[in-house]
Protein backbone atom coordinates (compact mmCIF):
# COMPACT_ATOMS: atom_id res chain seq x y z
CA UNK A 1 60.87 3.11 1.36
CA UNK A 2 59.48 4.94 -2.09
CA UNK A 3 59.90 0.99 -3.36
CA UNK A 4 57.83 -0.22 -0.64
CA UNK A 5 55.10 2.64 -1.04
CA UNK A 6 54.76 2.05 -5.32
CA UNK A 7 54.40 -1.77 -4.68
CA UNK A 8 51.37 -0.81 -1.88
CA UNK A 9 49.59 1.48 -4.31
CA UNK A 10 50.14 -0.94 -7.48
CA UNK A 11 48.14 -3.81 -5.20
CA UNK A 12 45.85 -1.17 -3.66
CA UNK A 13 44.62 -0.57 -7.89
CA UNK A 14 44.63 -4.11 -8.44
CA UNK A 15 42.60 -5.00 -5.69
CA UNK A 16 40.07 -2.27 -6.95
CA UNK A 17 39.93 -3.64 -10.56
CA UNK A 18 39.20 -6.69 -9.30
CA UNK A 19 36.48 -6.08 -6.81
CA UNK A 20 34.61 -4.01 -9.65
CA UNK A 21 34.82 -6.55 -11.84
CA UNK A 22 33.25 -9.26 -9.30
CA UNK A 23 30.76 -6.35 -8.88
CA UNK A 24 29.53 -5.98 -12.31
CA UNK A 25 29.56 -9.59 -12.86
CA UNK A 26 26.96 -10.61 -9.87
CA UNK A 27 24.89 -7.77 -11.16
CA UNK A 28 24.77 -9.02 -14.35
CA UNK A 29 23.59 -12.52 -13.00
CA UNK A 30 20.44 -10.77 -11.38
CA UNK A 31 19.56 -9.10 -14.59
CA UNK A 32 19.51 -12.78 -15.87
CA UNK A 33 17.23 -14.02 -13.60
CA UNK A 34 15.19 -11.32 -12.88
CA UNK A 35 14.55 -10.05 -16.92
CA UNK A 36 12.10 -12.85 -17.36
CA UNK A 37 14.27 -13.92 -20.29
CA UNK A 38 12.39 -13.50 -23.51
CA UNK A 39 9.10 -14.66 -21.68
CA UNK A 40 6.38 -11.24 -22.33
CA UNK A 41 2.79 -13.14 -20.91
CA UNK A 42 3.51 -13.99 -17.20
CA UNK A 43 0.60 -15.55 -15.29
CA UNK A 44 0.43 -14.84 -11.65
CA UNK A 45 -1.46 -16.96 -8.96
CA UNK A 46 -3.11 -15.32 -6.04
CA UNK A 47 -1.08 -13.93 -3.24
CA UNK A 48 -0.26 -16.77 -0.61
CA UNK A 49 0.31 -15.35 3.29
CA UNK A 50 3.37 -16.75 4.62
CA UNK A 51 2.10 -17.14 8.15
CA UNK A 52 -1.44 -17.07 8.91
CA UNK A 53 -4.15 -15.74 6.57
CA UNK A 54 -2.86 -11.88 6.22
CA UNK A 55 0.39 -10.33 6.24
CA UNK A 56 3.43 -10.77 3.83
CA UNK A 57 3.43 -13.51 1.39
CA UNK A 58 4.36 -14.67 -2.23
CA UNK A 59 2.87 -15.35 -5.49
CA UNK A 60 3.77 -18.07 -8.22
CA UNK A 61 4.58 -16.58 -12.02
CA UNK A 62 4.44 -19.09 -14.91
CA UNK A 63 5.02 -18.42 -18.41
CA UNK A 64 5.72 -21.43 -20.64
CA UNK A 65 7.83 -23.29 -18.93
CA UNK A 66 9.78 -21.13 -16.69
CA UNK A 67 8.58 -20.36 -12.80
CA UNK A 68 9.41 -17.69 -10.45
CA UNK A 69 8.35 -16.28 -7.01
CA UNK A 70 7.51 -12.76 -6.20
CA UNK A 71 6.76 -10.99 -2.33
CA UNK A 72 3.49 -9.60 -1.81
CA UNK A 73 1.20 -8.64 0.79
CA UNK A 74 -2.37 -9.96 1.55
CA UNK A 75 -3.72 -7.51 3.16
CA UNK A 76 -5.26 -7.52 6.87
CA UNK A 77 -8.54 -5.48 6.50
CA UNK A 78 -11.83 -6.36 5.09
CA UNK A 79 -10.10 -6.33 1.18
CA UNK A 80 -8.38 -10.09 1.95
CA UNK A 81 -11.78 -11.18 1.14
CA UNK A 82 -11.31 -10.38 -2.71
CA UNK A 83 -6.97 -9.23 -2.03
CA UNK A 84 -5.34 -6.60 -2.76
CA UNK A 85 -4.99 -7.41 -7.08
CA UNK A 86 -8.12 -6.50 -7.79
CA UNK A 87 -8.77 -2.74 -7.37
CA UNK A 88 -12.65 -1.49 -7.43
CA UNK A 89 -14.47 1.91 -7.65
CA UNK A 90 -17.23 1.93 -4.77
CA UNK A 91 -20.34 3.80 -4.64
CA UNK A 92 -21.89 5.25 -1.53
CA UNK A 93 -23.14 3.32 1.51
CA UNK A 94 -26.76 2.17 1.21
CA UNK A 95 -29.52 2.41 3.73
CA UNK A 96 -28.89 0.63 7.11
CA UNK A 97 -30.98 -2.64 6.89
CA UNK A 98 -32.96 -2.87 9.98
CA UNK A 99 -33.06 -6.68 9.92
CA UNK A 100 -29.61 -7.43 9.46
CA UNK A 101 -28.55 -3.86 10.79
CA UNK A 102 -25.86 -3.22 8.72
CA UNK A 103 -25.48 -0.97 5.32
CA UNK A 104 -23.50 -2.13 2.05
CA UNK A 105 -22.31 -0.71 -1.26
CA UNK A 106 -21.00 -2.15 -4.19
CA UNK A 107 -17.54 -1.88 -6.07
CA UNK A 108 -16.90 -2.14 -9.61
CA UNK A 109 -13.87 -3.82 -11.17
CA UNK A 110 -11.07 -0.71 -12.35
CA UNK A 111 -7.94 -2.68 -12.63
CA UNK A 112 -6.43 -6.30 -11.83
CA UNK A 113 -2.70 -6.37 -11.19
CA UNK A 114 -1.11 -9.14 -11.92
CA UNK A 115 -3.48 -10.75 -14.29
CA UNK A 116 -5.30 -11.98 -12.00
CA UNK A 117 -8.93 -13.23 -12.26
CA UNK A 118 -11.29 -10.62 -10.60
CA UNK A 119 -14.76 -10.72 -10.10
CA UNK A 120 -16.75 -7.76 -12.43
CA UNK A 121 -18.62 -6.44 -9.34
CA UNK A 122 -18.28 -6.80 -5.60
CA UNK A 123 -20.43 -6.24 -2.34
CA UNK A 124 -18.94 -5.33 1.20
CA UNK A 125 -21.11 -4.55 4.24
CA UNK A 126 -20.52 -3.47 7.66
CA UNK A 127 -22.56 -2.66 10.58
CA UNK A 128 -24.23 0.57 10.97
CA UNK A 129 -23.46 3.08 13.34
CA UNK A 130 -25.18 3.18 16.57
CA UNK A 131 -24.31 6.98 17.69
CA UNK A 132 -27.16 9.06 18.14
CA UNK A 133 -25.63 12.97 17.59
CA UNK A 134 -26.32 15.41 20.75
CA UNK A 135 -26.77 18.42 18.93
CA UNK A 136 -27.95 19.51 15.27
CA UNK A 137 -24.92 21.35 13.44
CA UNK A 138 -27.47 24.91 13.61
CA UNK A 139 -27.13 25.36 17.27
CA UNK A 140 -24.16 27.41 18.96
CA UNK A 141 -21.90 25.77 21.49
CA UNK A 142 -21.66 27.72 24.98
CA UNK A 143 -19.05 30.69 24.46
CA UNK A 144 -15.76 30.43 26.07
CA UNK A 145 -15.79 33.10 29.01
CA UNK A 146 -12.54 34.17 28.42
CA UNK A 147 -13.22 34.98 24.86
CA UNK A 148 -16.55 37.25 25.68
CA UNK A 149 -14.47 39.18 27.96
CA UNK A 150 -11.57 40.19 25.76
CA UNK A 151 -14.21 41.34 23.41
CA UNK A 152 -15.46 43.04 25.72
CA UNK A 153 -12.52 44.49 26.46
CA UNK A 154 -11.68 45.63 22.89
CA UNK A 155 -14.74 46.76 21.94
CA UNK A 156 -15.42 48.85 25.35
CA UNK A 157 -12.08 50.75 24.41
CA UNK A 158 -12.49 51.17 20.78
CA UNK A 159 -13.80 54.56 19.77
CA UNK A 160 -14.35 56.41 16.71
């Protein structure tokens, strides 16, 4: 029995050393491929959707001869017109234009991931609001009843 026992722990270690092994070896596959080699100027295209024209996608690195794909995401708002690479600083929202009825403000370039070609300056515009406020912020709301009486209440009772 103790023969039997020693020869199951003796394959239980062996096993071990040699799934570790097979372990470290895949990882250091990845680090191959991944490392970009001795490559240091990557170029990147523009993000490509994989379905439709928003969403999750990839974009093509080149650097001398070598080519590789990374995931990205093109994004679904009003920044897939100029993507999500190209990161601007935007002023304040102009005047609404009563011919065109809608307001704009422009963005200037801050930072391009990727290396990717950016325009300097950007506009965006958007419709202008249509809601017409009730009240000026001055004026007091009606009181809640239930509040006026338990002041009442407290102050009525309070004495000096």
């Amino acid at each position: 029995m103790r023969g039997l026992f020693s020869t199951l722990i003796v394959v239980l270690v062996a096993l071990m050393i040699v799934t570790t092994e097979a372990g470290k070896n895949k990882k250091e596959k990845n680090k191959g491929g991944k490392g970009g080699s001795d490559c240091a100027e990557w170029r990147y295209g523009s993000c490509v959707a994989n379905n439709g024209d928003c969403g999750a996608g990839t974009r093509e690195g080149t650097c001398n001869e070598q080519t590789k794909k990374v995931k990205c995401r093109v994004p679904c708002n009003w920044k897939k017109d100029f993507g999500a690479d190209c990161k601007y600083k935007f002023g304040n929202w102009g005047e609404c234009d009563a011919a065109t009825s809608t307001k704009s403000r422009t963005g200037t370039l801050v930072k391009a991931l990727f290396n990717v070609d950016c325009q300097q300056t950007i506009s965006v515009s958007k419709p202008c609001t249509t809601k017409v406020k009730n009240k000026p912020k001055g004026t007091p709301s009606t009181p809640n009843p239930k509040l006026t009486f338990l002041n009442l209440r407290v102050t009525e009772g309070y004495q000096h």
